[in-house]
C-alpha atoms as a PDB file:
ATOM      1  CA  UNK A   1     297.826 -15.001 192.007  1.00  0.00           C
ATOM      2  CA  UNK A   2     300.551 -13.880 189.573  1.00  0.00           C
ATOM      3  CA  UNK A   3     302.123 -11.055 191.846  1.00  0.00           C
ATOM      4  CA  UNK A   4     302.273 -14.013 194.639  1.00  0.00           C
ATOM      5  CA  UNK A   5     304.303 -16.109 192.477  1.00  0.00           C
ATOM      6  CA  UNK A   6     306.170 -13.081 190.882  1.00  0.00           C
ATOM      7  CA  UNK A   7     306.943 -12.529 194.637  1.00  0.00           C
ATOM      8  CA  UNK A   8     308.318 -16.036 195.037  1.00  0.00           C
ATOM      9  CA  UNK A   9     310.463 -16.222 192.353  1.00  0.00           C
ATOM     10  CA  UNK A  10     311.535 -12.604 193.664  1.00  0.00           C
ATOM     11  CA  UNK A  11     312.326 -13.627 196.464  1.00  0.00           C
ATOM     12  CA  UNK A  12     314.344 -17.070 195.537  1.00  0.00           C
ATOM     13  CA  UNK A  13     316.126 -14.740 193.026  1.00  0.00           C
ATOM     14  CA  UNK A  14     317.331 -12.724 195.682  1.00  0.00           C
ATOM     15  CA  UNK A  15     318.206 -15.931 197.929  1.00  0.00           C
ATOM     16  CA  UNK A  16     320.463 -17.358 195.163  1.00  0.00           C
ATOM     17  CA  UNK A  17     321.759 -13.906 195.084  1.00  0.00           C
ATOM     18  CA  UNK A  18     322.659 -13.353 198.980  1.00  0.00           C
ATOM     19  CA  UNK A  19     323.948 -17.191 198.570  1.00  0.00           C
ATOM     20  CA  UNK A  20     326.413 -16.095 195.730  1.00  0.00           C
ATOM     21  CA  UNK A  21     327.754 -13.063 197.496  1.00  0.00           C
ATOM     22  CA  UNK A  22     328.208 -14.939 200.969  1.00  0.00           C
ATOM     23  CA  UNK A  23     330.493 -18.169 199.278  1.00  0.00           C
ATOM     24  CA  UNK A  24     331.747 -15.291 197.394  1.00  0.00           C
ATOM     25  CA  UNK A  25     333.469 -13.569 200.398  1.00  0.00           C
ATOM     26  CA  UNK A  26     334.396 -16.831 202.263  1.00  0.00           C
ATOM     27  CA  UNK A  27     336.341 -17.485 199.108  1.00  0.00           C
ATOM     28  CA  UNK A  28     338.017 -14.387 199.626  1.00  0.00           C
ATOM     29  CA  UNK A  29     338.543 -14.627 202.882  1.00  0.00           C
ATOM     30  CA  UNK A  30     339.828 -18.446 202.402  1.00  0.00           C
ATOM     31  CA  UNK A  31     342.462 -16.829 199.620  1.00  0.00           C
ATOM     32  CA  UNK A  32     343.863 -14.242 201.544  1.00  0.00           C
ATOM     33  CA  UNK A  33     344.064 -16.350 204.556  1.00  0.00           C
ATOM     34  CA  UNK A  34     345.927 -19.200 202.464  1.00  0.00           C
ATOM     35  CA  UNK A  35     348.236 -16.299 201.324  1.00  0.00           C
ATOM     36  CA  UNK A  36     348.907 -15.272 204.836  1.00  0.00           C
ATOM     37  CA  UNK A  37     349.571 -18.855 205.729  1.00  0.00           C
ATOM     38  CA  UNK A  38     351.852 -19.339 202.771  1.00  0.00           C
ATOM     39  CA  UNK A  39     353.611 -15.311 203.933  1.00  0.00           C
ATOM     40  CA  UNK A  40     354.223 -16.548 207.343  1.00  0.00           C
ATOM     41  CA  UNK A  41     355.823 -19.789 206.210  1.00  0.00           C
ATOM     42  CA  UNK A  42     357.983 -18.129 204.097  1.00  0.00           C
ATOM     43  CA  UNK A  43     359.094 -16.038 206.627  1.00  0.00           C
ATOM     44  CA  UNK A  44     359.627 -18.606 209.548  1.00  0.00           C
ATOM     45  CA  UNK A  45     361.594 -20.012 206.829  1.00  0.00           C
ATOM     46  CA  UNK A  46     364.024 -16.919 206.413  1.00  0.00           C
ATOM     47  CA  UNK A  47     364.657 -16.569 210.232  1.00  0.00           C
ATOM     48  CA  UNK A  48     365.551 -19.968 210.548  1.00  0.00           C
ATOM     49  CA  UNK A  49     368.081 -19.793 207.799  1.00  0.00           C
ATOM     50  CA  UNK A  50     369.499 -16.709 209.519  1.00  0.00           C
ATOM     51  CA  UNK A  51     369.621 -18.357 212.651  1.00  0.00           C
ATOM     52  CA  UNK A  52     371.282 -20.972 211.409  1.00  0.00           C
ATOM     53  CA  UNK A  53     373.735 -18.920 209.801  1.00  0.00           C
ATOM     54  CA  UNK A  54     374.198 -17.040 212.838  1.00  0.00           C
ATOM     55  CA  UNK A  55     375.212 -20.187 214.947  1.00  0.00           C
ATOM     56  CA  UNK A  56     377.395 -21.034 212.244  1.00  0.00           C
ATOM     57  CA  UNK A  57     379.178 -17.859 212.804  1.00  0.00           C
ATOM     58  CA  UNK A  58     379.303 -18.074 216.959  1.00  0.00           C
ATOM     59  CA  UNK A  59     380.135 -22.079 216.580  1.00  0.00           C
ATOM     60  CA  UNK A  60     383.431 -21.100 213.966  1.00  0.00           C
ATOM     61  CA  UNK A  61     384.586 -18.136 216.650  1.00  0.00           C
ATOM     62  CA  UNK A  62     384.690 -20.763 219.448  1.00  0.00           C
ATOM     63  CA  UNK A  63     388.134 -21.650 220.485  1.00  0.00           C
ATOM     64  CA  UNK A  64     389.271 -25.096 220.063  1.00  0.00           C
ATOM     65  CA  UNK A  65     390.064 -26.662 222.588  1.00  0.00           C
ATOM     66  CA  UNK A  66     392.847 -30.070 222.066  1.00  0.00           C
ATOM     67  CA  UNK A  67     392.067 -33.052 223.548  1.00  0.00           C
END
């Protein structure tokens, strides 16, 4: 009768501990995703500034033209 409950509380144990590790790695994966997020907006960020700046540049060469 003991070693059957033993066995339960065994085998919760172990549930609690297979729960831990699995929200464990979703939390990691949920960080490094959020980090990639955050990475690629940065980015998009930096080539629209440099497109920007590059249309700047092509706009100024144009020749004006009088009206």
């Amino acid at each position: 009768m003991f070693t059957a409950i033993n066995n339960l509380f065994t085998a919760l144990a172990t549930l609690f501990s297979a729960c831990n590790r699995g929200a464990s790695a979703i939390d990691h994966c949920a960080r490094w995703a959020e980090q990639e997020a955050s990475d690629f907006g940065a980015r998009a960020e930096l080539e629209r500034t440099a497109r920007i700046e590059q249309l700047r540049t092509q706009l100024k060469a144009l020749p004006l033209i009088p009206v």
